[in-house]
N, C-alpha and C. Protein backbone atom coordinates (compact mmCIF):
# COMPACT_ATOMS: atom_id res chain seq x y z
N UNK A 1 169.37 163.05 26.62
CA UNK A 1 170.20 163.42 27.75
C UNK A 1 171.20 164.48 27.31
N UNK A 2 171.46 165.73 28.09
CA UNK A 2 171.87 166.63 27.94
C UNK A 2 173.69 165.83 27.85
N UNK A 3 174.65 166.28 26.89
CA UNK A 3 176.38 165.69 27.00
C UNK A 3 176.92 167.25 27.19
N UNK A 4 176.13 168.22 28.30
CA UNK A 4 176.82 169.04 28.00
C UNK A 4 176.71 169.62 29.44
N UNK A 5 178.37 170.39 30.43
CA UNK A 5 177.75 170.91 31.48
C UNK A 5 177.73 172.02 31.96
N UNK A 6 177.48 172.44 32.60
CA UNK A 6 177.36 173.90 33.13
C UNK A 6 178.36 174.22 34.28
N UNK A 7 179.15 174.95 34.04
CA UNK A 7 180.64 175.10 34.92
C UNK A 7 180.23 176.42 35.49
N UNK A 8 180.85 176.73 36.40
CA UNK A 8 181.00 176.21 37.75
C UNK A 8 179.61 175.17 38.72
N UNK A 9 180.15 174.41 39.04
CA UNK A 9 179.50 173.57 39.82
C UNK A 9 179.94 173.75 41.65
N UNK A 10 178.72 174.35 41.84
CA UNK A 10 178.84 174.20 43.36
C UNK A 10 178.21 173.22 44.26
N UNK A 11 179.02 172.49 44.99
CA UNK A 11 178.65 171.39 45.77
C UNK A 11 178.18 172.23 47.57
N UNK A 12 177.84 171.48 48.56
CA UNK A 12 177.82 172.19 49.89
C UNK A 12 178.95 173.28 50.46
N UNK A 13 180.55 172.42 50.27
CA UNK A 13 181.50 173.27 50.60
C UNK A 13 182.40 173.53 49.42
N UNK A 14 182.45 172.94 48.47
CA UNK A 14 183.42 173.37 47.65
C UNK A 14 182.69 173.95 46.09
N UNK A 15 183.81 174.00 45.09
CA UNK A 15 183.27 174.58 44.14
C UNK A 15 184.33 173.59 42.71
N UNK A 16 183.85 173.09 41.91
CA UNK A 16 184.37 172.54 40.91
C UNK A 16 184.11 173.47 39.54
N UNK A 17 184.93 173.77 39.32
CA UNK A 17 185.17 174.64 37.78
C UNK A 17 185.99 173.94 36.66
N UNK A 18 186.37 174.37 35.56
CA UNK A 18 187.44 174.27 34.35
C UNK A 18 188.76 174.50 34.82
N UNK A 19 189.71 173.68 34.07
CA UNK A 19 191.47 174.56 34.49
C UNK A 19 191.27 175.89 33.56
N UNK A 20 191.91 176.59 34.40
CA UNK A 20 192.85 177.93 33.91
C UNK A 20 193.99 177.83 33.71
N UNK A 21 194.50 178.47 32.86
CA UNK A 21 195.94 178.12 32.79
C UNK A 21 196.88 178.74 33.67
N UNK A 22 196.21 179.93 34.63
CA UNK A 22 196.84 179.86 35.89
C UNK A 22 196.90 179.12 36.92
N UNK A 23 196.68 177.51 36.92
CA UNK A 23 196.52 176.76 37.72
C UNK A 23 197.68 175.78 38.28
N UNK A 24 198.67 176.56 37.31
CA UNK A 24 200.10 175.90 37.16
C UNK A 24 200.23 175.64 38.41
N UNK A 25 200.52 177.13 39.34
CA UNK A 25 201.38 176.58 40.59
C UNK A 25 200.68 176.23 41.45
N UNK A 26 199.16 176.21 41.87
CA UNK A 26 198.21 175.74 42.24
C UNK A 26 198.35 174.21 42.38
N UNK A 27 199.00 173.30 41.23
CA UNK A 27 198.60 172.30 40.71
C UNK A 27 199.87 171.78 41.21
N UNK A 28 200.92 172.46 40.53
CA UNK A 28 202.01 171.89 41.47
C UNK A 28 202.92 171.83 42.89
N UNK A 29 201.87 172.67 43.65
CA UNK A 29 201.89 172.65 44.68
C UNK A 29 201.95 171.06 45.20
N UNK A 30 200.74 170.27 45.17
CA UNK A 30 200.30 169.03 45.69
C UNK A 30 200.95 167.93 44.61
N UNK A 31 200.79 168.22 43.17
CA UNK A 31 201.84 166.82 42.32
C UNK A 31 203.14 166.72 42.63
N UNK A 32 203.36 167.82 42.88
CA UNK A 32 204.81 167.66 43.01
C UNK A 32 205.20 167.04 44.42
N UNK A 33 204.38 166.81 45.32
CA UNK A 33 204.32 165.82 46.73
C UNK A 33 204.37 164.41 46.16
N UNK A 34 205.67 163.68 46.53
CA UNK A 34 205.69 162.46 46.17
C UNK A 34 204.93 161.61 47.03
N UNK A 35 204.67 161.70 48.42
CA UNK A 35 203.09 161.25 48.47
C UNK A 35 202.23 161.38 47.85
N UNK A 36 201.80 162.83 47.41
CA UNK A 36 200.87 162.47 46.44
C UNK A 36 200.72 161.62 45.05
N UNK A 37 202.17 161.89 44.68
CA UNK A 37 202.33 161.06 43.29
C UNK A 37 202.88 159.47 43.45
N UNK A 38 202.70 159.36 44.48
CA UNK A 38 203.44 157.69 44.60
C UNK A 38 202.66 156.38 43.82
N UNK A 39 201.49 156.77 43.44
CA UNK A 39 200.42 156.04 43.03
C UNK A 39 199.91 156.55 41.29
N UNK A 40 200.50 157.93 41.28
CA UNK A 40 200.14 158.45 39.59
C UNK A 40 200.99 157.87 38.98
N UNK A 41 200.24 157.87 37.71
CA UNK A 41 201.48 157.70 36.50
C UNK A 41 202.77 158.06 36.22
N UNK A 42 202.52 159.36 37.02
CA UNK A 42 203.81 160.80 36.42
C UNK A 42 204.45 160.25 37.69
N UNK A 43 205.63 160.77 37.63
CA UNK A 43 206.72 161.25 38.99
C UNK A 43 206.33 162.34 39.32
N UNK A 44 206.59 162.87 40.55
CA UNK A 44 206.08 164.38 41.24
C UNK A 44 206.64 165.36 39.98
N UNK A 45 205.70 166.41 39.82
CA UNK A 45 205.77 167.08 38.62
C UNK A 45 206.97 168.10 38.79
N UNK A 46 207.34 168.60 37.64
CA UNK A 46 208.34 169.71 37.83
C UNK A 46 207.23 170.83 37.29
N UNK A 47 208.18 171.95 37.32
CA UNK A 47 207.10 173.31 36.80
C UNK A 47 207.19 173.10 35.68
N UNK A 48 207.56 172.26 34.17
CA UNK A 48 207.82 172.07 33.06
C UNK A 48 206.52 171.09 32.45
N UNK A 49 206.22 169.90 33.44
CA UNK A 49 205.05 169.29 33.19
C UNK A 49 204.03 169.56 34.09
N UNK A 50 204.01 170.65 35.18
CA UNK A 50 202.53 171.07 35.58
C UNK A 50 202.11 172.07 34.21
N UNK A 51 203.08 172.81 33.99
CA UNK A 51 202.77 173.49 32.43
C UNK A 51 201.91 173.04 31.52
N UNK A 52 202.52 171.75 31.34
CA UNK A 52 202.00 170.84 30.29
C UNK A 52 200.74 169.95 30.35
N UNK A 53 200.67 169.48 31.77
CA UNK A 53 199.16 169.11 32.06
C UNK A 53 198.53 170.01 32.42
N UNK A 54 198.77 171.13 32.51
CA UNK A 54 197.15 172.13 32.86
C UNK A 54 197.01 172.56 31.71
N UNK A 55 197.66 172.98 30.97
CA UNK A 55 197.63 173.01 29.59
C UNK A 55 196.52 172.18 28.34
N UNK A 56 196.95 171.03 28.81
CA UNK A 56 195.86 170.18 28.18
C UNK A 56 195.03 169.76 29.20
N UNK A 57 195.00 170.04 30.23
CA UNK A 57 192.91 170.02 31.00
C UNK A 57 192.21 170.77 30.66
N UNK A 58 192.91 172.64 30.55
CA UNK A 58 192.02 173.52 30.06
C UNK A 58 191.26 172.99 29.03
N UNK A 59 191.93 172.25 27.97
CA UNK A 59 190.99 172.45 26.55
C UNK A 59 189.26 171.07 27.05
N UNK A 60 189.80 170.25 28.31
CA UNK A 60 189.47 169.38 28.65
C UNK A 60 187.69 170.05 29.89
N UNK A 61 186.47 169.79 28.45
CA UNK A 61 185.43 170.21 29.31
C UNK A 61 183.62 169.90 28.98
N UNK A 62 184.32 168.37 28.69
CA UNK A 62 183.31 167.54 28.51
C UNK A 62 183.85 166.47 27.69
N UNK A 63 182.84 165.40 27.41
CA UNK A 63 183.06 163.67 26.72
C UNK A 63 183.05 163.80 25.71
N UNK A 64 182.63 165.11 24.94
CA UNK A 64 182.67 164.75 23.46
C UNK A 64 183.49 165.10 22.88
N UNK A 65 184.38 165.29 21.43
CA UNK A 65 185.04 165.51 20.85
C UNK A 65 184.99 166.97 20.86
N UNK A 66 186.09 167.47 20.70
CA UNK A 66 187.70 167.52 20.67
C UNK A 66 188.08 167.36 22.17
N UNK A 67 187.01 167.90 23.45
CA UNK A 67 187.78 167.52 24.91
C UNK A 67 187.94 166.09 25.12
N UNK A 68 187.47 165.50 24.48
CA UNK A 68 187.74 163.81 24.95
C UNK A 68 188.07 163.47 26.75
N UNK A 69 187.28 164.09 27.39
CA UNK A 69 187.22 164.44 28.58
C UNK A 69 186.88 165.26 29.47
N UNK A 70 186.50 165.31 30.86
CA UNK A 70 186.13 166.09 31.72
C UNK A 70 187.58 166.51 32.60
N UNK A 71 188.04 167.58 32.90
CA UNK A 71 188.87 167.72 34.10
C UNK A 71 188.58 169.14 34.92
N UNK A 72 188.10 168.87 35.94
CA UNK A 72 187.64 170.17 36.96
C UNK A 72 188.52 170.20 38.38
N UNK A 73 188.95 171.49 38.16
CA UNK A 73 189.93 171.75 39.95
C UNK A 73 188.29 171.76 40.62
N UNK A 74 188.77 171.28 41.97
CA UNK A 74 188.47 171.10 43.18
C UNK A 74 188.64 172.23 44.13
N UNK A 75 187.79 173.65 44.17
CA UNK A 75 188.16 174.50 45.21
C UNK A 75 187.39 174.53 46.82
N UNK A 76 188.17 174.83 47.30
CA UNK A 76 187.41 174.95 48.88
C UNK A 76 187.81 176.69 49.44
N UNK A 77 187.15 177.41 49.53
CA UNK A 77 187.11 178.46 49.81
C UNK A 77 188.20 179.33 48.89
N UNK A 78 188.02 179.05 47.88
CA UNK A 78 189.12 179.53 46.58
C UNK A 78 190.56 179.08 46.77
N UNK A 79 190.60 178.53 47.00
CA UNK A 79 192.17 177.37 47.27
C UNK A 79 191.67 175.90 46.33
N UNK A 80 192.71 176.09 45.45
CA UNK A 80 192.89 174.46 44.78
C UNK A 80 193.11 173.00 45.96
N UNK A 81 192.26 172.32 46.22
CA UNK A 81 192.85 171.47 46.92
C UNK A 81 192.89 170.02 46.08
N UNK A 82 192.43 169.95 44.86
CA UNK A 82 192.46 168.45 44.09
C UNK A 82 191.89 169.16 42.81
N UNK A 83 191.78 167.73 41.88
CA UNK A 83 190.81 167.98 40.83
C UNK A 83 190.30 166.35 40.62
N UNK A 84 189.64 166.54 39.18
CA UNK A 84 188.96 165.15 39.26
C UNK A 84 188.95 165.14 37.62
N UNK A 85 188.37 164.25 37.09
CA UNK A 85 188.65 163.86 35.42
C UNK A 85 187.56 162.50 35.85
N UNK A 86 186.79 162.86 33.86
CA UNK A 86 185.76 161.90 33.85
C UNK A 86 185.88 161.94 32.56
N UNK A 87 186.33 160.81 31.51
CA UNK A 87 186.26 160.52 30.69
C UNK A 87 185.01 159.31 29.94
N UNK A 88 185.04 159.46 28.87
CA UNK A 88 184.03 158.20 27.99
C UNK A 88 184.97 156.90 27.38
N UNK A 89 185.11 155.66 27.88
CA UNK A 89 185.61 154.34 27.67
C UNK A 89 184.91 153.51 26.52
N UNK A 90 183.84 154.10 25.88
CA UNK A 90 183.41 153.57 25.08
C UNK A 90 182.83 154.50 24.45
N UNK A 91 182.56 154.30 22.50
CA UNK A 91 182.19 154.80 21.39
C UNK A 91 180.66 155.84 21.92
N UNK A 92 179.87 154.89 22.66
CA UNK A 92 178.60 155.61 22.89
C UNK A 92 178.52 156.15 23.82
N UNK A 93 179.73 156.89 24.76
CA UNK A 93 179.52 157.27 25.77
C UNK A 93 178.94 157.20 27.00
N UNK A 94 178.89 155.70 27.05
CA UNK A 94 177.66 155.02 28.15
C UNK A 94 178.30 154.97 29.26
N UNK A 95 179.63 154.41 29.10
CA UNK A 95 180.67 153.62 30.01
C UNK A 95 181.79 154.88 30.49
N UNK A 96 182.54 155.24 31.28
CA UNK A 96 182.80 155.98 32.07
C UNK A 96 184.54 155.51 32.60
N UNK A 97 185.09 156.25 33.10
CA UNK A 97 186.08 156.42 33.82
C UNK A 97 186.34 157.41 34.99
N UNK A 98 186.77 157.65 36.08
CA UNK A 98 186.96 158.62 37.20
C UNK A 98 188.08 158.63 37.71
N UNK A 99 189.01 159.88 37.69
CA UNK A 99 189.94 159.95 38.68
C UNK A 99 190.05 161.16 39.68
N UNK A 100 190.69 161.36 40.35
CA UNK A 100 190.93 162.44 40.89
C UNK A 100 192.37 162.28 42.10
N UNK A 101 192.42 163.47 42.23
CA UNK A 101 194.02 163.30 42.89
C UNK A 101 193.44 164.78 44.08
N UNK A 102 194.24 164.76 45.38
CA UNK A 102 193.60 165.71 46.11
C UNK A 102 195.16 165.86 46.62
N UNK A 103 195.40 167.38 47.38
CA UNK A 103 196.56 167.57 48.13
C UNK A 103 196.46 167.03 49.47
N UNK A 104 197.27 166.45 50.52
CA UNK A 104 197.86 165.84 51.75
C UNK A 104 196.57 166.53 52.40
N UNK A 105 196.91 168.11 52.20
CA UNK A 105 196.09 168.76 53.29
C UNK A 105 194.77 168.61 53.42
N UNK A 106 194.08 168.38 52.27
CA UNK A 106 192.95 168.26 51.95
C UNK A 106 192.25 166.47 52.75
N UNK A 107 192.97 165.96 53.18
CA UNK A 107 192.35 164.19 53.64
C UNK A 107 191.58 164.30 54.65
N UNK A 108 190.77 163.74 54.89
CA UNK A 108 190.41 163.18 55.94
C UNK A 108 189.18 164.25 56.78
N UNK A 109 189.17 164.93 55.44
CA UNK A 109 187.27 166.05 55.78
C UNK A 109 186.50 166.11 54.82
N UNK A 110 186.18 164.67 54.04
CA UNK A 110 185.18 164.59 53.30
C UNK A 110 185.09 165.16 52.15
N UNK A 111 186.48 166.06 51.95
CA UNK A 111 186.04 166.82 50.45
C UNK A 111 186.05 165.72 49.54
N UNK A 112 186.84 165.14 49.28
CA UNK A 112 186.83 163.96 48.24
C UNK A 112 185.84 163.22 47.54
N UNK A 113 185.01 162.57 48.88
CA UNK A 113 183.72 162.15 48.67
C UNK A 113 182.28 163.17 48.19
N UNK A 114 182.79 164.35 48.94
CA UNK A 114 181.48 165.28 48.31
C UNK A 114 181.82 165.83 46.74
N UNK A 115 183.28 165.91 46.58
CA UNK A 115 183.58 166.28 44.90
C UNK A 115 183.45 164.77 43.84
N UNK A 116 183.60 163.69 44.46
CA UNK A 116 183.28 162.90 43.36
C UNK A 116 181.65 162.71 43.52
N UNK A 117 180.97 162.81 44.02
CA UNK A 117 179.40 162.19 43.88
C UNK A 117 179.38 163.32 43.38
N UNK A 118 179.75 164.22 43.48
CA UNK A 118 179.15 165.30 42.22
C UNK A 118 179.59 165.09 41.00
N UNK A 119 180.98 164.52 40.59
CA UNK A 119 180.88 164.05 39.27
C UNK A 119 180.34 163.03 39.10
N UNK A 120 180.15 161.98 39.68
CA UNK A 120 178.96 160.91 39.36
C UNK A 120 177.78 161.40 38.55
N UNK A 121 177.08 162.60 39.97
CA UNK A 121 175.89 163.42 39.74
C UNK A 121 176.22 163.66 37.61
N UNK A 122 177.31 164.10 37.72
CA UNK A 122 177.34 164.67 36.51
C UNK A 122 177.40 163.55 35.10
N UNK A 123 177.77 162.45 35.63
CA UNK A 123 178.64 161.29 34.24
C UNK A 123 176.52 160.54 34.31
N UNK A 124 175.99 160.21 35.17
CA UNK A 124 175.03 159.88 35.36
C UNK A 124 173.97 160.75 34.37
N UNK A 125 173.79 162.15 35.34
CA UNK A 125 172.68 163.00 35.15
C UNK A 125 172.77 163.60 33.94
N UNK A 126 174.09 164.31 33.59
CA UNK A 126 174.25 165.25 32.81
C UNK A 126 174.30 164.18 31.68
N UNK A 127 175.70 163.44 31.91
CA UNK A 127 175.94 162.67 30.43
C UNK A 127 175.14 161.56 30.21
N UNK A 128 174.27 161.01 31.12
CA UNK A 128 173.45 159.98 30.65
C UNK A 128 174.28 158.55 30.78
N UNK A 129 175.66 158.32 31.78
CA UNK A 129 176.43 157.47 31.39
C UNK A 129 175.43 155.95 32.31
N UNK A 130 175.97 154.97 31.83
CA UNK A 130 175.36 153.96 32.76
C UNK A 130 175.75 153.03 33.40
N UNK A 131 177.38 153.30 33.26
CA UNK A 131 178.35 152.48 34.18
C UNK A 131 179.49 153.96 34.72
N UNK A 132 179.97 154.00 35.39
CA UNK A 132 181.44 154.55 35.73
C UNK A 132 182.46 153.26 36.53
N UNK A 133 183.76 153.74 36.06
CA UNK A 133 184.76 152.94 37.13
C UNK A 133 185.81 153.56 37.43
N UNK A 134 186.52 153.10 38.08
CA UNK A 134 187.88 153.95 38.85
C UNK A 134 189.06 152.50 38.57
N UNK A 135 190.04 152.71 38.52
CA UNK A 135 191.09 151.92 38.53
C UNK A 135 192.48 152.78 39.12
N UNK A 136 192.86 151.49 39.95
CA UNK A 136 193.95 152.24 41.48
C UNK A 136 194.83 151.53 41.25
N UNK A 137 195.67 151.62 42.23
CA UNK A 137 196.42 151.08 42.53
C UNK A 137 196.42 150.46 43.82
N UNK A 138 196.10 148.90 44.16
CA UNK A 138 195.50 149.04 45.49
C UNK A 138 196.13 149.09 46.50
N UNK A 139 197.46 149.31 46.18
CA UNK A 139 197.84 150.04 47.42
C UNK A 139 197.98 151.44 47.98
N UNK A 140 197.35 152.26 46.96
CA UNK A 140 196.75 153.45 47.43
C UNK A 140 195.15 153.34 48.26
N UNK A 141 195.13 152.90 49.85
CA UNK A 141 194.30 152.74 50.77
C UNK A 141 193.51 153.71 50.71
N UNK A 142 193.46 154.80 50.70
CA UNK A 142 192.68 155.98 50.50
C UNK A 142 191.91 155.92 49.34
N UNK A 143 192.45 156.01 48.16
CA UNK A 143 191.44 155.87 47.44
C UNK A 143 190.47 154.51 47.10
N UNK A 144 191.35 153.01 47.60
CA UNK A 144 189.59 152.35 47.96
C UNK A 144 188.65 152.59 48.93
N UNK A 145 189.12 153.26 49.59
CA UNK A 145 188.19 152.89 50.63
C UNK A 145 187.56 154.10 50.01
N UNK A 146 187.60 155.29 49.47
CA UNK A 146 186.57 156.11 49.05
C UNK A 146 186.00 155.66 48.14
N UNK A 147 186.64 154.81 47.03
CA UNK A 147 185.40 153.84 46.16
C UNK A 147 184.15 153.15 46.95
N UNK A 148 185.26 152.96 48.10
CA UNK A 148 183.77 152.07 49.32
C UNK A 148 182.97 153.26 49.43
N UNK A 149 183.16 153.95 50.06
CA UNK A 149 182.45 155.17 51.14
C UNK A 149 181.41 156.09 49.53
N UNK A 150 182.01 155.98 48.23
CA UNK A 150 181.00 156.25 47.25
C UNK A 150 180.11 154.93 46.81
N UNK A 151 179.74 154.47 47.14
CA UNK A 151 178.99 152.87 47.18
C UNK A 151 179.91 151.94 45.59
N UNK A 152 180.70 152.27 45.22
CA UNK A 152 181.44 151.82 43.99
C UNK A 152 181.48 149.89 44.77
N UNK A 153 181.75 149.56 43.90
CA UNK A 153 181.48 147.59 43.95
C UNK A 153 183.42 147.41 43.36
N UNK A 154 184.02 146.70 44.47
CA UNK A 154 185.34 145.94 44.47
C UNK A 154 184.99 144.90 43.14
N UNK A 155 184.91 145.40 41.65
CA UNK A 155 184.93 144.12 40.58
C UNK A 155 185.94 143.44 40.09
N UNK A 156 187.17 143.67 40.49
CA UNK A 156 188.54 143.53 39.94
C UNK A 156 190.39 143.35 40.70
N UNK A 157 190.56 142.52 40.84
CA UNK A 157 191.95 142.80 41.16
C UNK A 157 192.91 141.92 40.07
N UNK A 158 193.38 142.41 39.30
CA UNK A 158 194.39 142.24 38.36
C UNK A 158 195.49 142.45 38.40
N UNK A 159 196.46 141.16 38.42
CA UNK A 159 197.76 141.34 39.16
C UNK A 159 199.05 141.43 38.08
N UNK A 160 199.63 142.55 38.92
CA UNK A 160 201.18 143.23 37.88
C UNK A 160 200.79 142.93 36.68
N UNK A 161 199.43 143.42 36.29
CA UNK A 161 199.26 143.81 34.85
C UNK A 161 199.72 145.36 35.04
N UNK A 162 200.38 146.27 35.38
CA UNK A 162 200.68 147.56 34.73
C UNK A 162 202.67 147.64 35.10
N UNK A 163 203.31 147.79 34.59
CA UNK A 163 204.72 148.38 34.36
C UNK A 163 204.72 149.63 34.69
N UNK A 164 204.96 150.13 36.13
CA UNK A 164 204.96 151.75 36.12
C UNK A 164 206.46 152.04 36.68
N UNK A 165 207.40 153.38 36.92
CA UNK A 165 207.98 153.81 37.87
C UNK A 165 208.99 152.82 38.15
N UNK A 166 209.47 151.36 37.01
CA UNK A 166 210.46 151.12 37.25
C UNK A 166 209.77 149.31 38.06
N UNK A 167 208.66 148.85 38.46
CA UNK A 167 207.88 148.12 39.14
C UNK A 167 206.57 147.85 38.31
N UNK A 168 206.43 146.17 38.48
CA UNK A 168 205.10 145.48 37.90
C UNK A 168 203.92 145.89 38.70
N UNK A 169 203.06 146.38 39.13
CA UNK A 169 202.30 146.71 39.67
C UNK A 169 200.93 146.12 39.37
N UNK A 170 200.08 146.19 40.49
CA UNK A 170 198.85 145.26 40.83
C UNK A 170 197.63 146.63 40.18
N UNK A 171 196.41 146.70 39.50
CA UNK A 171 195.50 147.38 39.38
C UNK A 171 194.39 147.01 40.16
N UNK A 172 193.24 147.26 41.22
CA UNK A 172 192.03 147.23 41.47
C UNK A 172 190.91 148.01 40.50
N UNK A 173 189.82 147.31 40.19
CA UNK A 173 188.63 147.84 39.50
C UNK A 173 187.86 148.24 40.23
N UNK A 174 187.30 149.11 40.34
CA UNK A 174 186.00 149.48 40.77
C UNK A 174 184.70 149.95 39.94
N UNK A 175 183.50 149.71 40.22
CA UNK A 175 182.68 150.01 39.57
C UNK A 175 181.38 150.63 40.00
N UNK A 176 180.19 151.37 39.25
CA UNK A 176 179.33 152.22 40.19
C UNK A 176 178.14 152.14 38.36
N UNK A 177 177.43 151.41 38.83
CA UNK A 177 175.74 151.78 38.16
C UNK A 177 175.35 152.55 38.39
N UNK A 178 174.54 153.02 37.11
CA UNK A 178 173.50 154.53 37.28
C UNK A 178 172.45 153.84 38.00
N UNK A 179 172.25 152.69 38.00
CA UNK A 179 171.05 152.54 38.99
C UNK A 179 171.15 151.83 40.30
N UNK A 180 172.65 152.00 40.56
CA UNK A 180 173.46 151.57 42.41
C UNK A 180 172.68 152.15 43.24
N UNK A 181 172.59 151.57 44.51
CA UNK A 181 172.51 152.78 45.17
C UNK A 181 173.64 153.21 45.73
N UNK A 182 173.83 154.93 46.16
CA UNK A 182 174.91 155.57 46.40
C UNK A 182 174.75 156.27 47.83
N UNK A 183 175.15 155.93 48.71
CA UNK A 183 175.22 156.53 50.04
C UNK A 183 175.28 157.65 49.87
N UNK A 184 173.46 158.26 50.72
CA UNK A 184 173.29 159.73 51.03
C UNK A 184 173.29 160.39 48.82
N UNK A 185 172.75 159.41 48.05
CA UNK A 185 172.18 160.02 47.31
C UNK A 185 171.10 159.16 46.80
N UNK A 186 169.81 159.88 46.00
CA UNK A 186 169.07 159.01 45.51
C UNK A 186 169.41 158.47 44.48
N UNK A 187 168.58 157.45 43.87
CA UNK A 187 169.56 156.91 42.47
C UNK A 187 168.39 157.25 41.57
């Protein structure tokens, strides 16, 4: 199985590429929306740490060593509207992780769902992985229910196991087999 991918990736409407390191204000356009960040790790970003995380996505462009990760902006007609990150959770690269974060504007027209089944497409096809999962916060509603709407399986609710932002907080698991089936794809 190929661990290696071919950037730019074009989906129906959008286009997933590598960070640039001009992606700064792009990027902090939408982190820095405390809606958007109410559920990240970070606090809404300043221009000091969008610096600093696009910074280290660029080098970020595949599972194997030294990127120790995937991270691709999310464009829709050359406008940043999200990105996404796919890391390896285990030594053999089997097992998987997924996130992605999208701007306000961007909800509620499907980009989300058509940019992650393409990284699926990719942790699956490209990397050969044979589990992926997502871990939320479940009170970010939006993103389970797109774990639903990507056929991902509710395996987990683990309570105020995480300390974030000052608050004990609840995690949801989600999970997705290479051999699931995945709404509106073959497996």
């Amino acid at each position: 199985m190929s661990r290696t991918v071919t950037l730019p990736i074009r989906t129906e409407r959008l286009l997933l590429r590598a960070y640039r390191p001009d992606d700064v204000a792009d990027s902090l356009a939408y982190y820095s929306d405390p809606e958007v960040a109410r559920y990240l790790l970070d606090d809404p970003w300043t221009l000091e740490l969008a610096t600093q995380r696009v910074n280290e996505r660029v080098e970020r462009v595949g599972i194997e060593p030294p990127s120790a990760g995937l991270a691709l902006v999310v464009e829709r007609d050359g406008v940043m509207i999200g990105d996404l990150a796919l890391w390896a959770t285990d030594g053999s690269r089997s097992k998987g992780e997924v996130g992605w974060v999208f701007a306000r504007s961007a909800a509620g027209k499907g980009y989300a769902t058509e940019a992650v089944n393409a990284l699926f497409d990719i942790a699956f096809g490209t990397f050969g992985m044979h589990r992926v999962a997502a871990q939320l916060d479940p009170r970010n509603e939006p993103s389970a229910r797109l774990c639903e709407r990507l056929g991902m399986k509710h395996e987990a609710h683990l309570r105020q196991d995480w300390y974030i932002k000052g608050e004990w907080t609840d995690t949801g698991i989600y999970g997705l087999l290479a051999t699931d089936p995945r709404p509106g794809r073959s497996v």
